[in-house]
Protein backbone atom coordinates (compact mmCIF):
# COMPACT_ATOMS: atom_id res chain seq x y z
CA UNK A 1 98.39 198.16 29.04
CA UNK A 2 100.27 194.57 28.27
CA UNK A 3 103.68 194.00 29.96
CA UNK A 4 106.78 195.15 27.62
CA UNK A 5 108.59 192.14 26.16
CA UNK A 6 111.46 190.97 28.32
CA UNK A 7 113.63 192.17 25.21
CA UNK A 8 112.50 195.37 25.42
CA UNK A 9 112.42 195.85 29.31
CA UNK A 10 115.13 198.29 31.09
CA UNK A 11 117.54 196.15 32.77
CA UNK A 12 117.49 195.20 36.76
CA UNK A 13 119.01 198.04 38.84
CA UNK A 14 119.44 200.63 36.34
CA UNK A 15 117.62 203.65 34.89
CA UNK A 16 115.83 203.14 31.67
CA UNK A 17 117.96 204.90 28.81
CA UNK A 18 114.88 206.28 26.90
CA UNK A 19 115.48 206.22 22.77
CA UNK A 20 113.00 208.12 21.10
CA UNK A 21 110.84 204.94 20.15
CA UNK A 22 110.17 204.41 23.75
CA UNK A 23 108.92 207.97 24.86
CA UNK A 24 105.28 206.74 24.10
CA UNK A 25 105.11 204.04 25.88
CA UNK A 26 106.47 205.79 28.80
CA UNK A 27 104.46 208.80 28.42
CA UNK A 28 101.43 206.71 28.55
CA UNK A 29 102.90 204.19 31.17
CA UNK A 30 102.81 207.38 33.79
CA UNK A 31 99.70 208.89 32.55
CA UNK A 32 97.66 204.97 33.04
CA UNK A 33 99.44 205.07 36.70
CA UNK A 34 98.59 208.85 37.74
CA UNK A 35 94.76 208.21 36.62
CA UNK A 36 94.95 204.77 38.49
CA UNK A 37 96.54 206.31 41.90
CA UNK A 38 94.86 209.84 41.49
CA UNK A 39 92.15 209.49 44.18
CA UNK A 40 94.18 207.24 46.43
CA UNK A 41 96.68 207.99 49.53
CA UNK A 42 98.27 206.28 52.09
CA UNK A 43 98.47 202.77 52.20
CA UNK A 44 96.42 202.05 48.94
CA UNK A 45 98.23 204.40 47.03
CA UNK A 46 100.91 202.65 47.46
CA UNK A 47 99.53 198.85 47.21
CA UNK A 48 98.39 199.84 43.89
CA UNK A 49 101.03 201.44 42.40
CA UNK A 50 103.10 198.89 43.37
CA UNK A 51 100.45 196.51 41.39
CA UNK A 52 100.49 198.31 38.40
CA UNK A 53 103.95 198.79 37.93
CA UNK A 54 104.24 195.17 38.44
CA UNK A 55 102.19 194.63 35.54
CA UNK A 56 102.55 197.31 33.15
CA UNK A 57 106.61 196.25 33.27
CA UNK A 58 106.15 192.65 33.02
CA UNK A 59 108.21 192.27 36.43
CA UNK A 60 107.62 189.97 39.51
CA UNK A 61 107.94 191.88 42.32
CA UNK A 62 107.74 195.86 42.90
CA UNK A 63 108.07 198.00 46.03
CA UNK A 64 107.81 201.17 47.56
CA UNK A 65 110.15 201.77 50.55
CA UNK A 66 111.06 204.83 53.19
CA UNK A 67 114.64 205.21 54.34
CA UNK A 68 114.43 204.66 58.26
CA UNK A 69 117.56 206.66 59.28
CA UNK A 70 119.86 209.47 57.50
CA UNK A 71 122.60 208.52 56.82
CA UNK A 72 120.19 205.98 55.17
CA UNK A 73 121.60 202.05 56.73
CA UNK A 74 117.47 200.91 56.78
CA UNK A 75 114.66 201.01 54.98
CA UNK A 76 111.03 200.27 55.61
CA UNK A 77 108.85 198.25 53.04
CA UNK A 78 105.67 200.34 52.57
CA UNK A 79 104.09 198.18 50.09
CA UNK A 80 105.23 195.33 48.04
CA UNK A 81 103.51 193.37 45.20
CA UNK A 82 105.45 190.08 44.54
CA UNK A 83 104.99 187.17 42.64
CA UNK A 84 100.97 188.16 42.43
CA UNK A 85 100.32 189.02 46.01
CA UNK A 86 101.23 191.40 48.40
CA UNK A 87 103.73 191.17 51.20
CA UNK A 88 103.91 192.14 54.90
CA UNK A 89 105.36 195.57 55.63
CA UNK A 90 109.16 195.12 56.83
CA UNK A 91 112.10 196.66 57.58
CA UNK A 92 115.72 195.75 56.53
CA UNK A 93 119.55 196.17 56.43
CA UNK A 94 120.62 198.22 53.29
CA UNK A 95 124.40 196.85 53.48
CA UNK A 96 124.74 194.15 50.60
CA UNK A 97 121.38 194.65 48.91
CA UNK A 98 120.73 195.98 45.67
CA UNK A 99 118.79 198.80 47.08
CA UNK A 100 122.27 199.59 48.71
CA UNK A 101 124.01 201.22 46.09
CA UNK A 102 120.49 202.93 44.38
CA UNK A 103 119.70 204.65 47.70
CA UNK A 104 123.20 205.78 47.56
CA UNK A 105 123.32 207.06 43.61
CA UNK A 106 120.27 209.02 45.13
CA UNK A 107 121.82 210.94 48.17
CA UNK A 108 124.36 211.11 46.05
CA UNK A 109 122.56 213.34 43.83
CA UNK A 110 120.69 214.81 46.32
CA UNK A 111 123.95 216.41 47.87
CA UNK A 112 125.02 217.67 44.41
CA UNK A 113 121.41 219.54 43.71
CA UNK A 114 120.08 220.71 47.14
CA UNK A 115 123.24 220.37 49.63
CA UNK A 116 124.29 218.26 52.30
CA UNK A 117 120.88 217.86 55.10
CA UNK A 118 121.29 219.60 58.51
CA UNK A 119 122.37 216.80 61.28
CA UNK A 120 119.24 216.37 63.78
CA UNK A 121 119.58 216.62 67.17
């Protein structure tokens, strides 16, 4: 599949609005990347999702990341593709970051569908 056109790409940081021109391309953007990842888990599961997303968006750098703590303040880099290579596995500060206010849209939602999450001991 060839990367989207930068004209035609959802922007940074926010959910694709899908028009009814796009469903295609979507449809078959998560059908290529369920056959490519099908057989995979852990690690390379990850690594190459993150490598096909990369490319099948026409974007530099992709990631996969686990929250570290709840209420979620870190997250953990599980695999990243960026730039045409992958990174090191790290962990950082949410506070100031992009991933900041995405995380919290998330929980967000989370709370309204399934409830607040019993505090662990």
């Amino acid at each position: 599949m060839e990367p989207r056109p930068a004209e035609n790409r959802p922007p940074f940081g926010r959910p694709p609005r899908v028009a009814s021109g796009d469903d295609a391309f979507y449809r078959s953007l998560v059908d290529e990347l369920g056959e490519t990842i099908a057989p995979l888990t852990g690690e390379a599961l990850f690594r190459s999702a993150v490598r096909y997303m990369s490319r099948a968006l026409g974007v530099q750098a992709v990631f996969v990341a686990e929250c570290v703590d709840y209420p979620t303040t870190r997250v953990r880099i599980l695999a990243e593709w960026d730039r045409g290579r992958f990174t090191e596995p790290r962990e950082f500060a949410l506070t100031g970051t992009p991933c900041d206010a995405t995380i919290d849209a998330l929980t967000s939602r989370e709370r309204q569908v399934v409830g607040p999450r019993p505090a662990h001991p």
